[in-house]
Protein backbone atom coordinates (compact mmCIF):
# COMPACT_ATOMS: atom_id res chain seq x y z
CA UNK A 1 99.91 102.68 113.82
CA UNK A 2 98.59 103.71 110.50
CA UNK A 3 100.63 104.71 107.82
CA UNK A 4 100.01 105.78 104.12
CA UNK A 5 102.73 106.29 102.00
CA UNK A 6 102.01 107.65 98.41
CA UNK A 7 103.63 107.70 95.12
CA UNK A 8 103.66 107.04 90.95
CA UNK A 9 103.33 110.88 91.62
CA UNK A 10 105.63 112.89 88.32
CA UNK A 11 105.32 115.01 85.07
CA UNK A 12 103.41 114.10 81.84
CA UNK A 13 102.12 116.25 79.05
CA UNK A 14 98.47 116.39 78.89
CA UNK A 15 96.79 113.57 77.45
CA UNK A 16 99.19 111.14 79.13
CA UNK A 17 98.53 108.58 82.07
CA UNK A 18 100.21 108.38 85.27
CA UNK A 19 99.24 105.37 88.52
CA UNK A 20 99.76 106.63 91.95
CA UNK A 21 100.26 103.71 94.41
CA UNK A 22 99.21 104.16 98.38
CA UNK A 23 100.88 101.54 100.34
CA UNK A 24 99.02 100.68 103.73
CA UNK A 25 100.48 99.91 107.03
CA UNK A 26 98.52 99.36 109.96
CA UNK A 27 95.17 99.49 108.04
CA UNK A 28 93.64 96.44 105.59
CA UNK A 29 92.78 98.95 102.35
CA UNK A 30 90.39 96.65 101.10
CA UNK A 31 88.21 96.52 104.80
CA UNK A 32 87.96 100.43 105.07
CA UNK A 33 86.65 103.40 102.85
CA UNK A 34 89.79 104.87 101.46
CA UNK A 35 90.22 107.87 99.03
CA UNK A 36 92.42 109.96 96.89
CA UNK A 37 91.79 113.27 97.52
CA UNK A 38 94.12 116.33 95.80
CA UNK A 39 94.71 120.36 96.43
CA UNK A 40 96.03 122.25 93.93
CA UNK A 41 98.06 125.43 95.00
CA UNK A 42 95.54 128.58 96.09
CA UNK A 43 92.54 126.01 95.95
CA UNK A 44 90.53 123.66 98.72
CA UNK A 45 91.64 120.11 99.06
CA UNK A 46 89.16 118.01 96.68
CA UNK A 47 87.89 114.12 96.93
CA UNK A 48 88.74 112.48 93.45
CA UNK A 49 87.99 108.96 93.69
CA UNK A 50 86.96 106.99 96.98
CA UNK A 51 86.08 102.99 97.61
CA UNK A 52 83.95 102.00 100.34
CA UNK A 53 85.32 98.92 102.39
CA UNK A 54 84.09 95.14 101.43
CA UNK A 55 81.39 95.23 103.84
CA UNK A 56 79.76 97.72 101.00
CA UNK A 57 80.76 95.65 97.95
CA UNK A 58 83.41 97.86 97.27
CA UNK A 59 81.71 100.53 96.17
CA UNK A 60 83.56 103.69 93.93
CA UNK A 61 82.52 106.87 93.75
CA UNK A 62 84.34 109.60 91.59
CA UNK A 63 84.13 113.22 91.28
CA UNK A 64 82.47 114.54 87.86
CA UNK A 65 85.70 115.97 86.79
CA UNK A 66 87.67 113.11 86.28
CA UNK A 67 84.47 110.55 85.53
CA UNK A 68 85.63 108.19 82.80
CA UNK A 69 89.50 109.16 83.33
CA UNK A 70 90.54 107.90 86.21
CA UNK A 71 89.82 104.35 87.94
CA UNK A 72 90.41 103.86 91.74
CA UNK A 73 91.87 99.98 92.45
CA UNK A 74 93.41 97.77 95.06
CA UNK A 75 95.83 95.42 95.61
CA UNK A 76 94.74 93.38 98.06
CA UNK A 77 97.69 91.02 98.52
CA UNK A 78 100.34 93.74 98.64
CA UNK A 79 97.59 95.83 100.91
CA UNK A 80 97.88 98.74 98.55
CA UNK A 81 95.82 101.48 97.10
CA UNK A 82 96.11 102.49 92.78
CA UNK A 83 94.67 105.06 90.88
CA UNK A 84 94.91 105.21 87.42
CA UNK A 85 94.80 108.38 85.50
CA UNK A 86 94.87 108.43 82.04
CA UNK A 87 94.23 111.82 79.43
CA UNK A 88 95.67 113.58 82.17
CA UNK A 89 94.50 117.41 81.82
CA UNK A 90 96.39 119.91 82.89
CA UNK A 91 93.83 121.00 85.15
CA UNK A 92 94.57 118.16 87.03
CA UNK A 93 97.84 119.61 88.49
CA UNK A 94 97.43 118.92 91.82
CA UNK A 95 99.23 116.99 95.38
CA UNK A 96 97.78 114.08 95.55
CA UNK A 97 96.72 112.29 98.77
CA UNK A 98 95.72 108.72 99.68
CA UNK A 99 93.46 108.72 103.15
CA UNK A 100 91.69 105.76 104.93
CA UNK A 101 88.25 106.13 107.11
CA UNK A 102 88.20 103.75 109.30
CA UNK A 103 85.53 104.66 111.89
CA UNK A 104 81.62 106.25 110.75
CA UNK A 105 79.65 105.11 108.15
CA UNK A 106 79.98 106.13 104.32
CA UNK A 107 82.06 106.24 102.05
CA UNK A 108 81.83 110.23 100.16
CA UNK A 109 84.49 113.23 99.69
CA UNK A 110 84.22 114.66 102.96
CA UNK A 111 87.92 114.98 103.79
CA UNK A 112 86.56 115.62 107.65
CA UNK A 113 85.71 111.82 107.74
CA UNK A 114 89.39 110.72 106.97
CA UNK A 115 91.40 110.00 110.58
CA UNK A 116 94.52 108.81 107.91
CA UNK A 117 96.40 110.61 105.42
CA UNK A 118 99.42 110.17 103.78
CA UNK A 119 102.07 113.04 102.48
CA UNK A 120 100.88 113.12 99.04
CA UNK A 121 102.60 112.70 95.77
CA UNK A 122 102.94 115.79 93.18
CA UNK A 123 101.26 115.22 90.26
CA UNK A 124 102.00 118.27 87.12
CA UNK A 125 100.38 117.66 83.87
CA UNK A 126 101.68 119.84 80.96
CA UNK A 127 100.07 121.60 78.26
């Protein structure tokens, strides 16, 4: 059974940095594509940062928006998931969500492709 628990989740002013931590059960992060993916309130769910499995070197991908900001990581010994956000924006005010693929090939923002989630963390960045 796969589980994905989230958090690091909390309230900064903007320009601040916060690490959101996704720890794996059932699932070997570093074997699999896995993502962060976050939905603000009144918009669509949006991929921010995924890494393909080892079997594609690893691979990040990051959406344009947060390009240079943030930094998706693992922890392979404690089979965990980071990503680092620094000069938070407040436009970055969003749940955040951790999610593993673990069937199909790829590794892109399609939430569609995820099978695992996990119950997000609340991130709220401050003006």
């Amino acid at each position: 059974q796969v589980q994905l628990v989230e958090s690091g989740g909390g309230s900064v002013q903007a320009g601040g940095s916060l690490r959101l931590s996704c720890a794996a059960s059932g699932v070997t992060v570093s074997n699999y594509c896995m993502g962060w993916f976050r939905q603000a309130p009144g918009k669509e769910r949006e991929g921010v940062a995924v890494r393909a499995g080892f079997g594609s070197f690893g691979t990040t991908r990051y959406a344009d928006s947060v390009k240079g900001r943030f930094t998706i990581s693992s922890d392979n010994a404690k089979n965990t998931l980071h990503l680092e956000m620094n000069s938070l924006k407040p436009e970055d005010t969003a749940m955040y969500y951790c999610a593993a693929r673990t069937s199909g090939s790829g590794c892109r923002f399609e939430s569609d492709a995820y099978a695992y989630w996990g119950q997000g963390t609340q991130v709220t960045v401050s003006s």
